[in-house]
N, C-alpha and C. Protein backbone atom coordinates (compact mmCIF):
# COMPACT_ATOMS: atom_id res chain seq x y z
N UNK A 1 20.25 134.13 39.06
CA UNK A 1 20.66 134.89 40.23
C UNK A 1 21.82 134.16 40.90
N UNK A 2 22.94 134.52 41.65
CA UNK A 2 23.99 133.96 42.00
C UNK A 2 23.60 133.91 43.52
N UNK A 3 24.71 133.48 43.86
CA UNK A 3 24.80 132.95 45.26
C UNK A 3 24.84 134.14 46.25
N UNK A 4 24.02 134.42 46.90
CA UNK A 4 24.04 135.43 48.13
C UNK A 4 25.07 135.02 48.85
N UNK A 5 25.86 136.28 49.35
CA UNK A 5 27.01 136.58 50.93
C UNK A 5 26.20 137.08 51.48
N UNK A 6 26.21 136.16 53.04
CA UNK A 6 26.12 136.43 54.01
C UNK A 6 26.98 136.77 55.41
N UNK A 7 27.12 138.00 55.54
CA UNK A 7 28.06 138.02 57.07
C UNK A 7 26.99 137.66 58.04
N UNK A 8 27.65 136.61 59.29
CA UNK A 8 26.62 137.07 60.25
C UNK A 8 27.59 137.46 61.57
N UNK A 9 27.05 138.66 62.29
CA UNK A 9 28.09 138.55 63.82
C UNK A 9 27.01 138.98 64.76
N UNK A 10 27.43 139.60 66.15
CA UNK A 10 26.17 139.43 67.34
C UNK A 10 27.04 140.05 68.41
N UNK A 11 26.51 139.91 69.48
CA UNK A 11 27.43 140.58 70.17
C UNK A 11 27.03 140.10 71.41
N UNK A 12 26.65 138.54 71.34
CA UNK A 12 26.89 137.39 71.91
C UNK A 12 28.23 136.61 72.48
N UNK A 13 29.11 137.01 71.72
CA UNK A 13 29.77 136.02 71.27
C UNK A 13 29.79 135.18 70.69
N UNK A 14 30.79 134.28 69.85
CA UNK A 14 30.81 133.03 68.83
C UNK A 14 29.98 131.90 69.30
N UNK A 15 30.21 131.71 70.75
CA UNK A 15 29.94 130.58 71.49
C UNK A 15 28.32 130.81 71.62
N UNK A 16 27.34 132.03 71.29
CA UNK A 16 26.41 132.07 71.77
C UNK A 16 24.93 131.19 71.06
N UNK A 17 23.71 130.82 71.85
CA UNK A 17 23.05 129.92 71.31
C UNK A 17 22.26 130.84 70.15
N UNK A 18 21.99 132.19 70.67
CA UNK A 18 21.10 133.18 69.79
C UNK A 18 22.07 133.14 68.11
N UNK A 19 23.53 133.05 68.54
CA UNK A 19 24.15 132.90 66.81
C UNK A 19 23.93 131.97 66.21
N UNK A 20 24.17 130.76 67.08
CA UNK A 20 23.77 129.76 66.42
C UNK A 20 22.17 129.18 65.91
N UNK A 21 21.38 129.90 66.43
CA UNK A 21 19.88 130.33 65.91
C UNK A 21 19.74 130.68 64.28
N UNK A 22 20.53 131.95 64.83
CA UNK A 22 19.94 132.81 63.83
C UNK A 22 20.80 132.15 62.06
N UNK A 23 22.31 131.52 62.37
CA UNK A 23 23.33 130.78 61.68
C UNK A 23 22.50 129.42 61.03
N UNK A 24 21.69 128.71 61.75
CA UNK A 24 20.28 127.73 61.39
C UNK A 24 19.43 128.43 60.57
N UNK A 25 19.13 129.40 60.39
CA UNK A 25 17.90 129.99 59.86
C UNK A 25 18.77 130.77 58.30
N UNK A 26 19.73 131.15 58.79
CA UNK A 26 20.36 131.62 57.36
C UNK A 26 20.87 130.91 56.28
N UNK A 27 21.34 129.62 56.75
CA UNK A 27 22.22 128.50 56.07
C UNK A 27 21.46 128.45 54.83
N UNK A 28 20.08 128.03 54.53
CA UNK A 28 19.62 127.90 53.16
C UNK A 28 19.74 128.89 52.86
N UNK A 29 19.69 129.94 52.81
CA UNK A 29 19.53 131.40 51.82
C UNK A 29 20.99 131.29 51.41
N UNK A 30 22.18 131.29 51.63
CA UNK A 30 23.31 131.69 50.71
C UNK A 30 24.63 131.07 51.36
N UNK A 31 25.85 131.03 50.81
CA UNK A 31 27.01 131.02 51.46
C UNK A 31 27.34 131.60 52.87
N UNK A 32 26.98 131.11 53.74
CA UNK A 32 27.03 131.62 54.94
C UNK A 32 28.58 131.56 55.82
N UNK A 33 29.10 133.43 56.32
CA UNK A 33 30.24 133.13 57.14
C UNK A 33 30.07 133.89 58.12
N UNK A 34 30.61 133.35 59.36
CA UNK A 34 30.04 134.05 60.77
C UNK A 34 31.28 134.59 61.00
N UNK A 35 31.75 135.66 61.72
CA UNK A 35 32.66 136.37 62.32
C UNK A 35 32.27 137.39 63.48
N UNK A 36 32.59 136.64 64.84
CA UNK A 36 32.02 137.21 65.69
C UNK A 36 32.63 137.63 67.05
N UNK A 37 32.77 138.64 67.63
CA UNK A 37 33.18 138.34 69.10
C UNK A 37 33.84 137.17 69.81
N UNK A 38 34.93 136.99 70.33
CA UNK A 38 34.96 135.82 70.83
C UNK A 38 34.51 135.70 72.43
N UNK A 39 34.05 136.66 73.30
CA UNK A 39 33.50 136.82 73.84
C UNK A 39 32.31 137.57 73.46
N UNK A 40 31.30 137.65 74.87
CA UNK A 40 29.98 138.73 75.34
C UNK A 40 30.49 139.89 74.99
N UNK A 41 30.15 140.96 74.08
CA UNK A 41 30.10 142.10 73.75
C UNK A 41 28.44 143.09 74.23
N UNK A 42 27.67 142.62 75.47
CA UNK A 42 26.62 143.24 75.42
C UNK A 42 26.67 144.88 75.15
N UNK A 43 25.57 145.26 74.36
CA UNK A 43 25.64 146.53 74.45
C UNK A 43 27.33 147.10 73.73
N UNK A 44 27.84 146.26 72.90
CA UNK A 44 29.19 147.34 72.42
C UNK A 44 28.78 147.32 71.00
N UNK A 45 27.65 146.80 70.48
CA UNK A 45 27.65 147.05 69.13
C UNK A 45 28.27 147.72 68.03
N UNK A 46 27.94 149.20 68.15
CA UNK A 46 28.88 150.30 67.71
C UNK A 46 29.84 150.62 68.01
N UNK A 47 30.54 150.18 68.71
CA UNK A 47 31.47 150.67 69.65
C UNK A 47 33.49 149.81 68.75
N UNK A 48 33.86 150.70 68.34
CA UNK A 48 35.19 150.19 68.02
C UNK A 48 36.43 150.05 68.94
N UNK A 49 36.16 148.99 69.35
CA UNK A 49 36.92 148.33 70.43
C UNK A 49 37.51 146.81 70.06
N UNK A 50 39.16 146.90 70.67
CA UNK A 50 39.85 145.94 70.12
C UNK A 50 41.17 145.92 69.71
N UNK A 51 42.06 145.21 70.05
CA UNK A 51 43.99 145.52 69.50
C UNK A 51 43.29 145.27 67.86
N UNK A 52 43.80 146.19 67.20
CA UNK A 52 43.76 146.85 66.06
C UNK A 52 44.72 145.77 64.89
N UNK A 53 45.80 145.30 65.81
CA UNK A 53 46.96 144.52 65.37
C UNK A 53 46.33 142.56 65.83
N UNK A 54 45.26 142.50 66.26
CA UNK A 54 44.49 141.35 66.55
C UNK A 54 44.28 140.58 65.08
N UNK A 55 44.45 139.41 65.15
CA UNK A 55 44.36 138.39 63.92
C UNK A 55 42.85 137.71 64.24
N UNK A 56 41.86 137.35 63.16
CA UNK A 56 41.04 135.90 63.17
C UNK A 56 41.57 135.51 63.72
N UNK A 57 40.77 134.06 64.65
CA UNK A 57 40.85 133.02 65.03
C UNK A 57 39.87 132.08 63.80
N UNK A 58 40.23 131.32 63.22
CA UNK A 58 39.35 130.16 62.91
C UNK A 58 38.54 129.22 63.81
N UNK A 59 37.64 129.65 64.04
CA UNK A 59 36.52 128.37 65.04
C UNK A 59 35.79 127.28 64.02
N UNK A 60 36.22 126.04 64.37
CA UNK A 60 35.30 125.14 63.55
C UNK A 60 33.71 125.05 64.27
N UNK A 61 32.95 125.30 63.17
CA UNK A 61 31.62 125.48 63.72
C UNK A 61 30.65 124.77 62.72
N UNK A 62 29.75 123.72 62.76
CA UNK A 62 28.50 123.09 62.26
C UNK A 62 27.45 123.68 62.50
N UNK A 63 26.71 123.96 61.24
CA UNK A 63 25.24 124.28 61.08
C UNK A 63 24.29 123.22 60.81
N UNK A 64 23.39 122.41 61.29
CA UNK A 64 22.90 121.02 60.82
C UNK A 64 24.01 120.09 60.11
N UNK A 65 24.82 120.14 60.72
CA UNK A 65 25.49 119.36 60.09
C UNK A 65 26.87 119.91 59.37
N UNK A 66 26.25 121.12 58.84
CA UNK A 66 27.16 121.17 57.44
C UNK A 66 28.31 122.97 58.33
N UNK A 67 29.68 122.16 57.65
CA UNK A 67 30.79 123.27 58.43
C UNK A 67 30.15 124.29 57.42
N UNK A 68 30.63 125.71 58.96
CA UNK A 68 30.50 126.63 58.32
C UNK A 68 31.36 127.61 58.18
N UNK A 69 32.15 128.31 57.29
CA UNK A 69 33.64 129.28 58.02
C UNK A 69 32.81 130.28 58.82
N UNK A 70 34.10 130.08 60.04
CA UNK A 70 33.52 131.00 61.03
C UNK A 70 34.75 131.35 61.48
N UNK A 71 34.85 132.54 62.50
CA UNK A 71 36.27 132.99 62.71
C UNK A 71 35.70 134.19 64.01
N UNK A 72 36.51 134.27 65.25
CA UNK A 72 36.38 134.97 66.22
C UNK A 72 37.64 135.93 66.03
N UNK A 73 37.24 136.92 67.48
CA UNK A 73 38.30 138.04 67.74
C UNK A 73 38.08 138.92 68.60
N UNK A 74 38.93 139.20 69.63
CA UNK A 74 39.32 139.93 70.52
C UNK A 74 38.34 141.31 70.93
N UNK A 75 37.11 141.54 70.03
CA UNK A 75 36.54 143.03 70.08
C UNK A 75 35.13 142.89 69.95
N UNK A 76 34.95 144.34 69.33
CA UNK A 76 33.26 144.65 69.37
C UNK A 76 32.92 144.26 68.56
N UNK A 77 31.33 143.97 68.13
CA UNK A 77 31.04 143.40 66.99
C UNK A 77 31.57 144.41 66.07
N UNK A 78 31.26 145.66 65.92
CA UNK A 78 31.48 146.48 64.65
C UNK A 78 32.75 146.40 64.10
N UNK A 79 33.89 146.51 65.18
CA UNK A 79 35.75 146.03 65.05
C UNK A 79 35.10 144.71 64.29
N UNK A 80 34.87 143.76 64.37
CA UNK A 80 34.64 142.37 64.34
C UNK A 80 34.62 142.62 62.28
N UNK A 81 33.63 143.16 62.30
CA UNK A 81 33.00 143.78 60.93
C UNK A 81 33.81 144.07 60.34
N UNK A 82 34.12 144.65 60.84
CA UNK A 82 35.50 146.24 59.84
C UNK A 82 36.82 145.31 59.76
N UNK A 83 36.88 144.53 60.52
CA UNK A 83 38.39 143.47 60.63
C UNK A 83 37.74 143.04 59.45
N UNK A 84 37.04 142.05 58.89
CA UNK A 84 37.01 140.99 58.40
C UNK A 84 36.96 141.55 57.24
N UNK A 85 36.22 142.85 56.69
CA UNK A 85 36.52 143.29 55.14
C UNK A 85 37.49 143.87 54.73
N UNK A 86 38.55 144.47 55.70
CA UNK A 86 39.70 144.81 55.90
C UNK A 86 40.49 143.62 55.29
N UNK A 87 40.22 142.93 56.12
CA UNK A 87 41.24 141.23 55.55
C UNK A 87 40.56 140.51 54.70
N UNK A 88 39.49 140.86 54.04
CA UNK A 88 38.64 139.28 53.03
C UNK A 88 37.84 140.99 52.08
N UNK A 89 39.05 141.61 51.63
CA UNK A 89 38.29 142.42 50.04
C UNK A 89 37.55 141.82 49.09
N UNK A 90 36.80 142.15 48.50
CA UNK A 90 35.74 142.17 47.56
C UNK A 90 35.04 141.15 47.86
C-alpha cells in the first residue's frame, strides 16, 4: 500500500491550536500538508471567499518535531481548498 495524502485545513486559521491538534493526530497516518486560512474563518466553511489572484504563503510549521509543508491564504477554507489543487495538480 503506498503512502496516503493528506490535506488538512479548518477554519481556524493556520495559527489555530484545534489545527495543530488535529495536524498531531494525523502525522503518523501519511504525508501530511496543511493549507489553511490565514486568519479565523468561523462559520465560512463553504463559502468562496477570497482575491482569486491571492498566492500561498509558506508558513514554517512543526508537528512533534518534524516540519510539515504548510501554506496560508487570504480566504475561506473551501477557496483555501480549491486554491491549492488548482496550483499542486495530481
Amino acid at each position: 500500500m503506498g503512502t496516503v495524502n493528506i490535506l488538512l485545513t479548518n477554519d481556524d486559521g493556520i495559527d489555530s491550536p484545534g489545527l495543530r491538534a488535529a495536524a498531531e493526530a494525523l502525522l503518523p497516518l501519511g504525508r501530511l500538508v496543511i493549507a489553511a486560512p490565514l486568519h479565523q474563518q468561523t462559520s465560512m466553511g463553504r463559502a468562496q471567499t477570497g482575491n482569486p489572484e491571492a498566492c500561498f504563503q509558506p508558513v514554517p510549521y512543526m508537528v512533534n518535531e518534524t516540519p510539515v509543508e504548510a501554506y496560508s491564504l487570504e480566504a475561506s477554507p473551501a477557496a483555501v481548498v480549491r486554491h491549492y489543487f488548482v496550483t499542486h495538480p495530481g
